[in-house]
Protein backbone atom coordinates (compact mmCIF):
# COMPACT_ATOMS: atom_id res chain seq x y z
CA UNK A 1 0.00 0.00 0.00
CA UNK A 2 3.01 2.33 0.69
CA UNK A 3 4.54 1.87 -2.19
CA UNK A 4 1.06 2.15 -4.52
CA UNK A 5 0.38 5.18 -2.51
CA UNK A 6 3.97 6.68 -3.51
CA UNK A 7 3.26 6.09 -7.22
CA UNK A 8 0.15 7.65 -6.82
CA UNK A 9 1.50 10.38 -5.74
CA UNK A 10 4.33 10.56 -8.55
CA UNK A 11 1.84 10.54 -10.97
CA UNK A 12 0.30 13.71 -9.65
CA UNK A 13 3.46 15.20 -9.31
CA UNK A 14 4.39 14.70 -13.06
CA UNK A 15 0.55 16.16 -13.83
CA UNK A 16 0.80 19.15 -11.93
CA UNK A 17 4.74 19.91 -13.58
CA UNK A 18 3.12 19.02 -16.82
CA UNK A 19 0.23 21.26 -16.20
CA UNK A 20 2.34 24.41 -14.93
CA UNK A 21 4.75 23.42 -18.32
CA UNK A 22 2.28 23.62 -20.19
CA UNK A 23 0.47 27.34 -18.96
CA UNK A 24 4.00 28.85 -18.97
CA UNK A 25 4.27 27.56 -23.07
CA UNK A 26 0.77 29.22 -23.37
CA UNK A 27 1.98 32.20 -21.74
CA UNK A 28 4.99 32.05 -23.76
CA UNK A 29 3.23 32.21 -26.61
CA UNK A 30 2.90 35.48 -28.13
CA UNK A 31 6.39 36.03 -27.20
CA UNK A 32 7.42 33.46 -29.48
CA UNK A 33 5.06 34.37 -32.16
CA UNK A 34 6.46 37.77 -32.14
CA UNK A 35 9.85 36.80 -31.97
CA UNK A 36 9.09 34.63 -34.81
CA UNK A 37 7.59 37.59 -36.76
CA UNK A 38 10.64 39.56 -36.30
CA UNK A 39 12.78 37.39 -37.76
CA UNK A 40 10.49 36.83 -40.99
CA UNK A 41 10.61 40.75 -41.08
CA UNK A 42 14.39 40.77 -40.92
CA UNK A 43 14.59 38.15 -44.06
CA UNK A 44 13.18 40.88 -46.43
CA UNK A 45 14.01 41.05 -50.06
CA UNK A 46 17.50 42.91 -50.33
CA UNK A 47 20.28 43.57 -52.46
CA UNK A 48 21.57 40.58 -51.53
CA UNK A 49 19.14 38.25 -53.24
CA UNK A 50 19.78 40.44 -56.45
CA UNK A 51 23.36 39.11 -56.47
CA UNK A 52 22.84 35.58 -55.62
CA UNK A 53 20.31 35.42 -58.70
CA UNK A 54 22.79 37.57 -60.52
CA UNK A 55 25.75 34.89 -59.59
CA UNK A 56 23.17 32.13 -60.47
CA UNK A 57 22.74 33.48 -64.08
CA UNK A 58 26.14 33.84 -64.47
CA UNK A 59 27.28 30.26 -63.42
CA UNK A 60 24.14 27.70 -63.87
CA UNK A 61 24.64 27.64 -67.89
CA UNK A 62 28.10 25.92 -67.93
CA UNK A 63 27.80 24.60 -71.56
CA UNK A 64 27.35 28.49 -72.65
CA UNK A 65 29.18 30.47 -69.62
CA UNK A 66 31.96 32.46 -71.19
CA UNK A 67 34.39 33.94 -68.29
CA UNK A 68 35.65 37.46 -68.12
CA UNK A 69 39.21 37.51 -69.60
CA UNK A 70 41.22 38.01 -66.73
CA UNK A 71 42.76 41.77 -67.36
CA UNK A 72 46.83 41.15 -68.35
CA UNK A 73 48.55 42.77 -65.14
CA UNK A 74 51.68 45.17 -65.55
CA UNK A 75 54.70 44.35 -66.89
CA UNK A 76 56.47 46.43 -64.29
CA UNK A 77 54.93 45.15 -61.36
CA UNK A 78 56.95 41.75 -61.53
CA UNK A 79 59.93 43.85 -62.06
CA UNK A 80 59.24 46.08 -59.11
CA UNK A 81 58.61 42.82 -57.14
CA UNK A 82 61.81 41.28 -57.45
CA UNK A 83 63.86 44.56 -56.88
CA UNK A 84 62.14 45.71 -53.72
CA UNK A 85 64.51 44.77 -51.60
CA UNK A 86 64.87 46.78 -48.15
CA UNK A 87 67.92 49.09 -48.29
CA UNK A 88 69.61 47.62 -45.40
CA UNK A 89 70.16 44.62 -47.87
CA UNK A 90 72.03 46.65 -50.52
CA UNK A 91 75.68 46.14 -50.71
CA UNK A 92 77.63 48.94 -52.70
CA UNK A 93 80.77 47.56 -53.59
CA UNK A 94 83.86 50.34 -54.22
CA UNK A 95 86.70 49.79 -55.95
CA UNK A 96 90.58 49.80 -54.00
CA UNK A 97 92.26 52.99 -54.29
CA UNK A 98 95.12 52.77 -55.52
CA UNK A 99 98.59 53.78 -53.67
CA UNK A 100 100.36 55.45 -56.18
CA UNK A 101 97.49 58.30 -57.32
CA UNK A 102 95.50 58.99 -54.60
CA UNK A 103 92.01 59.98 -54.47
CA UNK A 104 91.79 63.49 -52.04
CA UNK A 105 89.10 62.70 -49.22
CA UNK A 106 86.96 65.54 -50.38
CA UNK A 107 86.83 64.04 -54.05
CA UNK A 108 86.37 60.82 -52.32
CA UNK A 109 83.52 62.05 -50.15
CA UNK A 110 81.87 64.02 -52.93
CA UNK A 111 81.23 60.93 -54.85
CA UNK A 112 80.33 58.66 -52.27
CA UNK A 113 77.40 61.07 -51.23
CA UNK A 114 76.17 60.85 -54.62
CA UNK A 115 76.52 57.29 -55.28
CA UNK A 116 74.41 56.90 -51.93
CA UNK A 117 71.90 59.80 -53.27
CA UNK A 118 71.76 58.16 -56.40
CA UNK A 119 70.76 54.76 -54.18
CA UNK A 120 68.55 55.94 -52.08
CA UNK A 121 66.55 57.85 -54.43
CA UNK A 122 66.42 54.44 -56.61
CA UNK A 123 65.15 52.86 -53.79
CA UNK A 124 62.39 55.59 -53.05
CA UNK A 125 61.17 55.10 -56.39
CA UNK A 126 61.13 51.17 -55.99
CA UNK A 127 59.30 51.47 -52.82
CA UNK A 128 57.07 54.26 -54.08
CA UNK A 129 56.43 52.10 -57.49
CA UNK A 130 55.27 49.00 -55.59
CA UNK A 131 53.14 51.12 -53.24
CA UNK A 132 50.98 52.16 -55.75
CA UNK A 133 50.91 48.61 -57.04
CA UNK A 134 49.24 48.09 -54.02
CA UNK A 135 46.73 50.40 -53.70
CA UNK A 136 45.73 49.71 -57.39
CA UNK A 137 45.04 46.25 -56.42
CA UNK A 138 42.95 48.00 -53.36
CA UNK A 139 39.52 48.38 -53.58
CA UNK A 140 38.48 52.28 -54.46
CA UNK A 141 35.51 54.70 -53.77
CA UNK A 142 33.71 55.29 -57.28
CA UNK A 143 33.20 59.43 -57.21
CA UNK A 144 30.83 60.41 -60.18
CA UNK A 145 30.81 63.71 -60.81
CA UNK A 146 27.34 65.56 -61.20
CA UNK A 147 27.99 66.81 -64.77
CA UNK A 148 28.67 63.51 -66.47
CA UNK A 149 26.06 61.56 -64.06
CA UNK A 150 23.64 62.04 -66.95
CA UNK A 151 26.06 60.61 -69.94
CA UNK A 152 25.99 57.40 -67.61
CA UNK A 153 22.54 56.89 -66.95
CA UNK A 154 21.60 57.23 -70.20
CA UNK A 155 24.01 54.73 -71.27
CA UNK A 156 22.95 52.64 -68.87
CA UNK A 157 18.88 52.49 -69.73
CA UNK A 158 19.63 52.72 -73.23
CA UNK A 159 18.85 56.15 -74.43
CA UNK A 160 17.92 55.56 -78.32
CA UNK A 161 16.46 52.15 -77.61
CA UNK A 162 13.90 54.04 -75.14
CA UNK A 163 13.18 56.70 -76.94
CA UNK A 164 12.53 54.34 -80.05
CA UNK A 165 9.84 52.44 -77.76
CA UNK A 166 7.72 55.94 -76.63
CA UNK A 167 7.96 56.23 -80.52
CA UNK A 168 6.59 53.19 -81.03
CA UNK A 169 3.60 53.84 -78.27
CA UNK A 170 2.86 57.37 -79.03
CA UNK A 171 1.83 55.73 -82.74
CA UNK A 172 -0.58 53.50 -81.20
CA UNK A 173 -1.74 55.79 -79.00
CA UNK A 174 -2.14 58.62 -82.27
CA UNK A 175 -3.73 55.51 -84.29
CA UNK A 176 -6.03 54.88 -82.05
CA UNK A 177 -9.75 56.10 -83.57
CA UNK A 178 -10.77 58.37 -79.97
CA UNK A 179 -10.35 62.10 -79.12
CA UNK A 180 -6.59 62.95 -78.43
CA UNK A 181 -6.13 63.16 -74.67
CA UNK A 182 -3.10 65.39 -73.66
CA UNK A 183 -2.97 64.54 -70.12
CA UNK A 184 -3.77 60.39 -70.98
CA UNK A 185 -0.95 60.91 -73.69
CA UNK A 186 1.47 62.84 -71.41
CA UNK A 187 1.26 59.69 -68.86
CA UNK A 188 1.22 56.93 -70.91
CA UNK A 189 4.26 58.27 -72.63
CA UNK A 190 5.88 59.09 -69.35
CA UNK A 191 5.66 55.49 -67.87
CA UNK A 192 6.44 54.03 -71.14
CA UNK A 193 9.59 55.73 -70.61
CA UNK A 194 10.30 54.28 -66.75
CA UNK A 195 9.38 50.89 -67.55
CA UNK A 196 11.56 50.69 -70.60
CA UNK A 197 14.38 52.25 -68.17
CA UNK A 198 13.72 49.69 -66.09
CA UNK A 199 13.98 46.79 -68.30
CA UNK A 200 17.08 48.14 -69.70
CA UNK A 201 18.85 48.78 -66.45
CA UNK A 202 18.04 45.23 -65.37
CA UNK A 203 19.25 43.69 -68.40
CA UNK A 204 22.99 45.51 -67.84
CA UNK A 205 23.13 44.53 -64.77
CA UNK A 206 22.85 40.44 -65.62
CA UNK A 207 25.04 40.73 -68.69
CA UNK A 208 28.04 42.48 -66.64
CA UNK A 209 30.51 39.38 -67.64
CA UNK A 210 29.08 38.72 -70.79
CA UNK A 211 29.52 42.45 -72.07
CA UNK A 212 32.72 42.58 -71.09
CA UNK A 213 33.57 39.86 -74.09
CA UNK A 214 31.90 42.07 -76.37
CA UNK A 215 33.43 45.19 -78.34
CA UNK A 216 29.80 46.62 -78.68
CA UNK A 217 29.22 46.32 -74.98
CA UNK A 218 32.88 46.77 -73.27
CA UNK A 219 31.78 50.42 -72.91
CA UNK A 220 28.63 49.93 -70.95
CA UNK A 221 28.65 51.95 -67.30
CA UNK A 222 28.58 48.61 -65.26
CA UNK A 223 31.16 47.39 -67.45
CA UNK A 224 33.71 49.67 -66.89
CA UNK A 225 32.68 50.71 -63.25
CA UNK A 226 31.12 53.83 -64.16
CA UNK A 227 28.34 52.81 -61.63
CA UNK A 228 28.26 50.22 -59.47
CA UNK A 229 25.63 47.26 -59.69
CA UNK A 230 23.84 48.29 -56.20
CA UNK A 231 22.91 52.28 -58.10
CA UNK A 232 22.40 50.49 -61.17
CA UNK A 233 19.04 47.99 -59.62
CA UNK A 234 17.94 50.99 -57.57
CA UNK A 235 17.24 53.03 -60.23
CA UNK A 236 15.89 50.26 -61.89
CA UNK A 237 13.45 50.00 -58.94
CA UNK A 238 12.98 54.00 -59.20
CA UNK A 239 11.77 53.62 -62.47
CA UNK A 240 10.27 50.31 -62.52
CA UNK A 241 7.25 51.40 -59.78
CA UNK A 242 6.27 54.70 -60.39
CA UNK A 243 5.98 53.68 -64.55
CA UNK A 244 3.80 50.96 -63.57
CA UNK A 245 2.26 52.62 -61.24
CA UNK A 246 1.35 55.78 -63.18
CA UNK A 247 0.34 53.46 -66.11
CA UNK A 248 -2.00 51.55 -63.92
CA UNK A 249 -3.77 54.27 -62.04
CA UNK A 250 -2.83 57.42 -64.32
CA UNK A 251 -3.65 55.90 -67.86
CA UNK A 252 -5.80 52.17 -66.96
CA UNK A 253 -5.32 49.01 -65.49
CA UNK A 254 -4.71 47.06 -68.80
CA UNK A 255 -2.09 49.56 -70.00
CA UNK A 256 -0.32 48.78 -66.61
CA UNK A 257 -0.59 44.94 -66.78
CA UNK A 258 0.69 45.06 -70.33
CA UNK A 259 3.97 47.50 -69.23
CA UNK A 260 4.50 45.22 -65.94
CA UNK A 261 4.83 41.84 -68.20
CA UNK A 262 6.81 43.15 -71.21
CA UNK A 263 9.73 44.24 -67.95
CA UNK A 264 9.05 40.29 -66.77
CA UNK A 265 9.60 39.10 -70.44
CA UNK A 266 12.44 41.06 -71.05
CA UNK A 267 14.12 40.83 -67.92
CA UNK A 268 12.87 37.16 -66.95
CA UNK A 269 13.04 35.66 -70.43
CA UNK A 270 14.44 36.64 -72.92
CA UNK A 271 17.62 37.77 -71.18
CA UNK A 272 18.54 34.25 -70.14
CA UNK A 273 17.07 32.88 -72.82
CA UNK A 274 19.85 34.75 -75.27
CA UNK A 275 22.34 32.18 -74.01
CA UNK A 276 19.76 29.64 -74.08
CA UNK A 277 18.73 29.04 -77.30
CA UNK A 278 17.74 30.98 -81.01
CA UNK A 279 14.00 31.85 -80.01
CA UNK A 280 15.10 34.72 -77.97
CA UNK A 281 15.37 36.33 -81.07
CA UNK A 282 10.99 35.98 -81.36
CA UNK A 283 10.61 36.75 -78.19
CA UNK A 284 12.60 39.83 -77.76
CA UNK A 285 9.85 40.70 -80.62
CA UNK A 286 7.42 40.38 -78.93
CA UNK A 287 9.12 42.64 -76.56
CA UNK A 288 9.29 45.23 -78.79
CA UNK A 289 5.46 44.72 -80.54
CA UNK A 290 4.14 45.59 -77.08
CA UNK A 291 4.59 49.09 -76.97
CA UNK A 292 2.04 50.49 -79.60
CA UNK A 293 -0.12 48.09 -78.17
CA UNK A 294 0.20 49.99 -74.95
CA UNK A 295 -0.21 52.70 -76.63
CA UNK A 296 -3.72 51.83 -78.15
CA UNK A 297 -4.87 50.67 -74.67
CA UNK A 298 -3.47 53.87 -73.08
CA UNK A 299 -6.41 55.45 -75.38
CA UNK A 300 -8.87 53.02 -75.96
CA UNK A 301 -8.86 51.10 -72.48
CA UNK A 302 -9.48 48.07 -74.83
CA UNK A 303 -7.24 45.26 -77.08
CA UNK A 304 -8.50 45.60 -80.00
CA UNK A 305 -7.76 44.99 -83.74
CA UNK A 306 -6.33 47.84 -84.37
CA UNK A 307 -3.75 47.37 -81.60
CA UNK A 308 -3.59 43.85 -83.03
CA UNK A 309 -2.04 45.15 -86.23
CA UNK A 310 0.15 47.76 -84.61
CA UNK A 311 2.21 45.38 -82.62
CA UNK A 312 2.30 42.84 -85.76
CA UNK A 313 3.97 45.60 -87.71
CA UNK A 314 6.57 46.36 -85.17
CA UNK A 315 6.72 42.57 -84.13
CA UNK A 316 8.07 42.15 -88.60
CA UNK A 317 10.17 44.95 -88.60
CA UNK A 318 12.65 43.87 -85.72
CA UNK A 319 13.82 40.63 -87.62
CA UNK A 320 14.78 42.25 -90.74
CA UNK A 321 16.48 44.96 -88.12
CA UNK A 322 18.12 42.97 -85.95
CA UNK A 323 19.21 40.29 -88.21
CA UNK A 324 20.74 42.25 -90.58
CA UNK A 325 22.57 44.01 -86.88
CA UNK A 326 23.51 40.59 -85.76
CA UNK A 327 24.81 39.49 -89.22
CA UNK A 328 27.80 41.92 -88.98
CA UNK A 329 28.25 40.96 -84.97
CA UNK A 330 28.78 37.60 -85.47
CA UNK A 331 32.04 37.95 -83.70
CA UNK A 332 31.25 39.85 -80.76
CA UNK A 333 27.89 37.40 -79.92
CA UNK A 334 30.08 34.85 -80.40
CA UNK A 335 32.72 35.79 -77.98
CA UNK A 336 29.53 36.57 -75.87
CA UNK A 337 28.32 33.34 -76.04
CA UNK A 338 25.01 34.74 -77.09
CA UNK A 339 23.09 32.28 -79.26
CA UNK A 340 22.08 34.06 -82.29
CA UNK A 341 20.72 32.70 -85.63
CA UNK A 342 23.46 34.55 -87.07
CA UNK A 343 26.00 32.70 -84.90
CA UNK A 344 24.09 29.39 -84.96
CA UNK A 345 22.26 29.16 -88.67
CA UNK A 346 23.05 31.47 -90.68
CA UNK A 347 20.86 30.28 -93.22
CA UNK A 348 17.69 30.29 -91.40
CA UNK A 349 18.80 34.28 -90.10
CA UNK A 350 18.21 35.12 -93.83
CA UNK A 351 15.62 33.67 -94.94
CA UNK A 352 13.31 34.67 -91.69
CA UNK A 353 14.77 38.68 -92.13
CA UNK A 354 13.24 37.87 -96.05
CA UNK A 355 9.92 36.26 -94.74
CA UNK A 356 9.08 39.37 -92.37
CA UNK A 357 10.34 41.98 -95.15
CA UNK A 358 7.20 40.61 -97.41
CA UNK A 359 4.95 40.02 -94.38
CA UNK A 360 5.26 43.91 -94.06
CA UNK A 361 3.60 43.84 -97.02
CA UNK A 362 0.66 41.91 -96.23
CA UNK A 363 -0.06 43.96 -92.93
CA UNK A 364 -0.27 47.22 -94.36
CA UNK A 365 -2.79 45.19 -96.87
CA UNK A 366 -4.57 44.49 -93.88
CA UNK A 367 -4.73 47.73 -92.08
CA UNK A 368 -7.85 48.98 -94.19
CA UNK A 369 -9.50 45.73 -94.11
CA UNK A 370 -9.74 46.50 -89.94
CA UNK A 371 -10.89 49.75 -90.60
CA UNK A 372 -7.75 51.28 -89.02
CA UNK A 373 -6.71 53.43 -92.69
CA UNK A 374 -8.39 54.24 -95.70
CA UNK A 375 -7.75 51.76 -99.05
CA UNK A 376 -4.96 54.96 -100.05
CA UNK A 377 -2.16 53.32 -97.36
CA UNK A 378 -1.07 49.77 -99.10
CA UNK A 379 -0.96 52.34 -102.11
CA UNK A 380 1.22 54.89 -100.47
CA UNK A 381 3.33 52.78 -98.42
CA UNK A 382 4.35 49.82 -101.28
CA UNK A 383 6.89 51.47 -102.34
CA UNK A 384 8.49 51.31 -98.46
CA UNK A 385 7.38 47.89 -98.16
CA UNK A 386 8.95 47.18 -101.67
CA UNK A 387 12.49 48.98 -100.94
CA UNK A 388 12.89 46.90 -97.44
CA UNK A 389 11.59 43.29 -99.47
CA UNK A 390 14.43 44.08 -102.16
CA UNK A 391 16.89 44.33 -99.49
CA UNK A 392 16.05 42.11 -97.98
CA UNK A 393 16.16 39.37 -100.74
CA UNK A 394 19.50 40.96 -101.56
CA UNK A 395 20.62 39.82 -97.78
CA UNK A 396 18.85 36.47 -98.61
CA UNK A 397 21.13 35.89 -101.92
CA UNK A 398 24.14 37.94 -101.45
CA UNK A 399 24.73 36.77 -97.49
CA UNK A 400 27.44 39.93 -97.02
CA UNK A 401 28.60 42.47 -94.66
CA UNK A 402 27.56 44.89 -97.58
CA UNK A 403 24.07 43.69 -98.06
CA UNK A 404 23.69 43.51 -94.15
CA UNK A 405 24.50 46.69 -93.77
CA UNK A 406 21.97 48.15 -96.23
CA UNK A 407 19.23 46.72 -95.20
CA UNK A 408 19.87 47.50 -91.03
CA UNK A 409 20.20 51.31 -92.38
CA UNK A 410 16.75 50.90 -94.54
CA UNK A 411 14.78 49.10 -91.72
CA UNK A 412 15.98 52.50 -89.44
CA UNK A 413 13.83 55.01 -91.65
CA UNK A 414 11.63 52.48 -92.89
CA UNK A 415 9.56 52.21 -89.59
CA UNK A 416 8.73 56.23 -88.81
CA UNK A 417 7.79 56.08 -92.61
CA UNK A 418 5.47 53.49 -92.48
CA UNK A 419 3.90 54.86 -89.18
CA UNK A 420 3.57 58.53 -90.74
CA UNK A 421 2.32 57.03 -93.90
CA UNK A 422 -0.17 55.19 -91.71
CA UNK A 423 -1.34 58.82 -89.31
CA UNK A 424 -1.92 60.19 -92.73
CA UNK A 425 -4.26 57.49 -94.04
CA UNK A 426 -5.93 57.25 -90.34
CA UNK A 427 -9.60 56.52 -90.82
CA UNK A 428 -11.54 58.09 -88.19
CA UNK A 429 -14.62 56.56 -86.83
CA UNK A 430 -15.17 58.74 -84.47
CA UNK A 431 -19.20 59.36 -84.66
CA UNK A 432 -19.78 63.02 -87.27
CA UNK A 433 -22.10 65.40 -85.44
CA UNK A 434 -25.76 65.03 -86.89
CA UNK A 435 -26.66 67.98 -89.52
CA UNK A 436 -29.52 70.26 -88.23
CA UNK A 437 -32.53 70.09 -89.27
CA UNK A 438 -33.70 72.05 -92.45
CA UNK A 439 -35.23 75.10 -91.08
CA UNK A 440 -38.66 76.11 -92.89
CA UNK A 441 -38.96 78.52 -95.78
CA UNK A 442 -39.96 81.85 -94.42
């Protein structure tokens, strides 16, 4: 009975220490909860992650991952190297005087002072040389000054290729068949602008090693430590929200959505996709086709035909472009270890530039057929269409730098021709004021 009546009263020992356990964890509870909390909080999305997915891009694609040519180091700094050796160490050797002519101690003492002058300031230089050896190999503050701040941030969004996109969306927006807005126009022009910054910035910054290769892109500000990579994906992020953001609640939602996905495509896809495989090629096309479709939405607040044909216009025009670009960088993507169809199939780069050059034709056939021109624009605009389709099957035959070359410097004025040509034929379907009723014969 004792000892039943002791492990008895264990067992409500071990319930009671259980109990109080388990009230204290209660207690305990939102402590841990908010502890937990604040550590989530401290795991935030940082600079950091940028460079581990910048380091992943750069090392995943082994089969296609060109290094960075390691920069040739001086030819004096070995030198310097070997003949810094402390002055204690230097032995000067003199020669005997000889007995029968004498040297006089002042002579003598004159010229050993400026043998040892002539050492020491040797030495100085040695020391002084490999010093600054050092510090070059020492990391530096980057000081931009405020006057050529400017210079480098347009490099680095791509000044021409941005301004080329609000181009390309102020035509949709001017195509589109509704009153002209100034204020709608203003903003969807504006954040046009930012989000192309943005995509551009973002591409620089995951091509650093890759440009480097490349004689087109050795210049870039990343490249050559202009700016470094943490400025270069803030301002990306300073661009990247307010464009999207004044496109979404300044212009309309679509518009928004459509500027938020091309910076996913072009950042997300087709950047890693151009050491990948050819079809970055079609989708950096798509890339560029969105714009004027933006542009029609900024105005419309719809997707409609019309935008439909701009962005299949634009979406033909960049092979024939870039294709006939590519053609004569060959080298450089390459060296880049960019897969382009130039690099990869020549053949095929040809005959798609060809295929698009005559599909040009075909969609300005169309354009009247949607009710977006009169029947006057295929007219007007076959001689254009024409021009680029002869160079084009003169880049086909001929398969030379020559022919190449033509046909990039056609497809430049080609495109603000065939969008003027288009404005000017612009059928408007906007609804004509009623005419007044006939008054009655007094």
């Amino acid at each position: 009975m004792q000892m039943s009546g002791g492990r008895i009263a264990a067992g409500w020992v071990r319930l009671c220490v259980g109990h109080l356990e388990s009230s204290a964890m209660l207690q305990q509870a939102p402590c841990r909860l908010l502890h937990m909390c604040s550590l989530a909080s401290k795991r935030h999305i940082s600079f950091r992650h940028f460079r581990l997915l910048n380091r992943k891009y750069v090392t995943q694609l082994r089969n296609l991952h060109q290094q960075v040519k390691p920069k040739p180091e001086s030819t004096t700094l070995p030198l310097i190297e070997k003949s810094s050796v402390p002055e204690s160490r230097v032995l000067h050797e003199i020669e005997p005087v000889s007995s029968v002519s004498p040297i006089p101690s002042e002579n003598f003492s004159r010229n050993s002072t400026d043998e040892d002058k002539k050492h020491e300031a040797a030495s100085l230089d040695i020391s002084t040389a490999h010093h600054e050896s050092k510090e070059e190999k020492q990391w530096k503050e980057m000081k931009i000054e405020p006057g050529s701040l400017s210079d480098i941030l347009g490099r680095l969004f791509k000044l021409k290729l941005t301004a080329l996109v609000v181009t390309t969306a102020a035509a949709g927006y001017a195509m589109a068949p509704v009153p002209f807005d100034p204020t709608c126009f203003l903003f969807a022009s504006l954040g046009t602008a930012l989000a192309s910054c943005a995509a551009n910035s973002i591409n620089q910054y995951f091509e650093v090693p890759f440009d480097s290769n490349m004689n087109r892109t050795k210049n870039r500000p990343l490249v050559r430590g202009q700016i470094s990579s943490l400025h270069a994906v803030s301002f990306a992020i300073a661009c990247a929200v307010p464009g999207i953001t004044l496109l979404t609640f300044g212009v309309n939602p679509l518009t928004g959505f459509l500027g938020a996905f091309n910076i996913l495509l072009y950042t997300c896809c087709y950047t890693p996709m151009k050491r990948i495989s050819i079809t970055n090629t079609w989708i950096g096309a798509v890339v560029g086709a969105i714009p004027p479709v933006m542009g029609w939405t900024a105005a419309t607040g719809s997707l409609d035909a019309g935008a439909l044909l701009l962005g299949g216009i634009l979406y033909s025009w960049q092979f024939p472009h870039f294709n006939a670009l590519s053609w004569n960088l060959r080298e450089d993507y390459s060296r880049g270890g960019y897969c382009m169809m130039s690099v990869t199939n020549p053949g095929l780069c040809r005959r798609v530039a060809l295929r698009h050059c005559l599909a040009l034709i075909g969609l300005s056939t169309l354009a009247p057929a949607l009710d977006v021109t009169t029947w006057t624009f295929p007219i007007i605009s076959l001689p254009v269409n024409l021009c680029i389709a002869y160079l084009g099957f003169r880049f086909y035959r001929d398969a030379d730098r020559a022919s190449a070359r033509r046909l990039f410097f056609c497809s430049l004025w080609h495109l603000p021709m065939l969008l003027l040509l288009m404005f000017t034929c612009k059928k408007s379907v906007v609804g004509k004021a009623e005419s007044p009723a006939a008054t009655p014969a007094s």
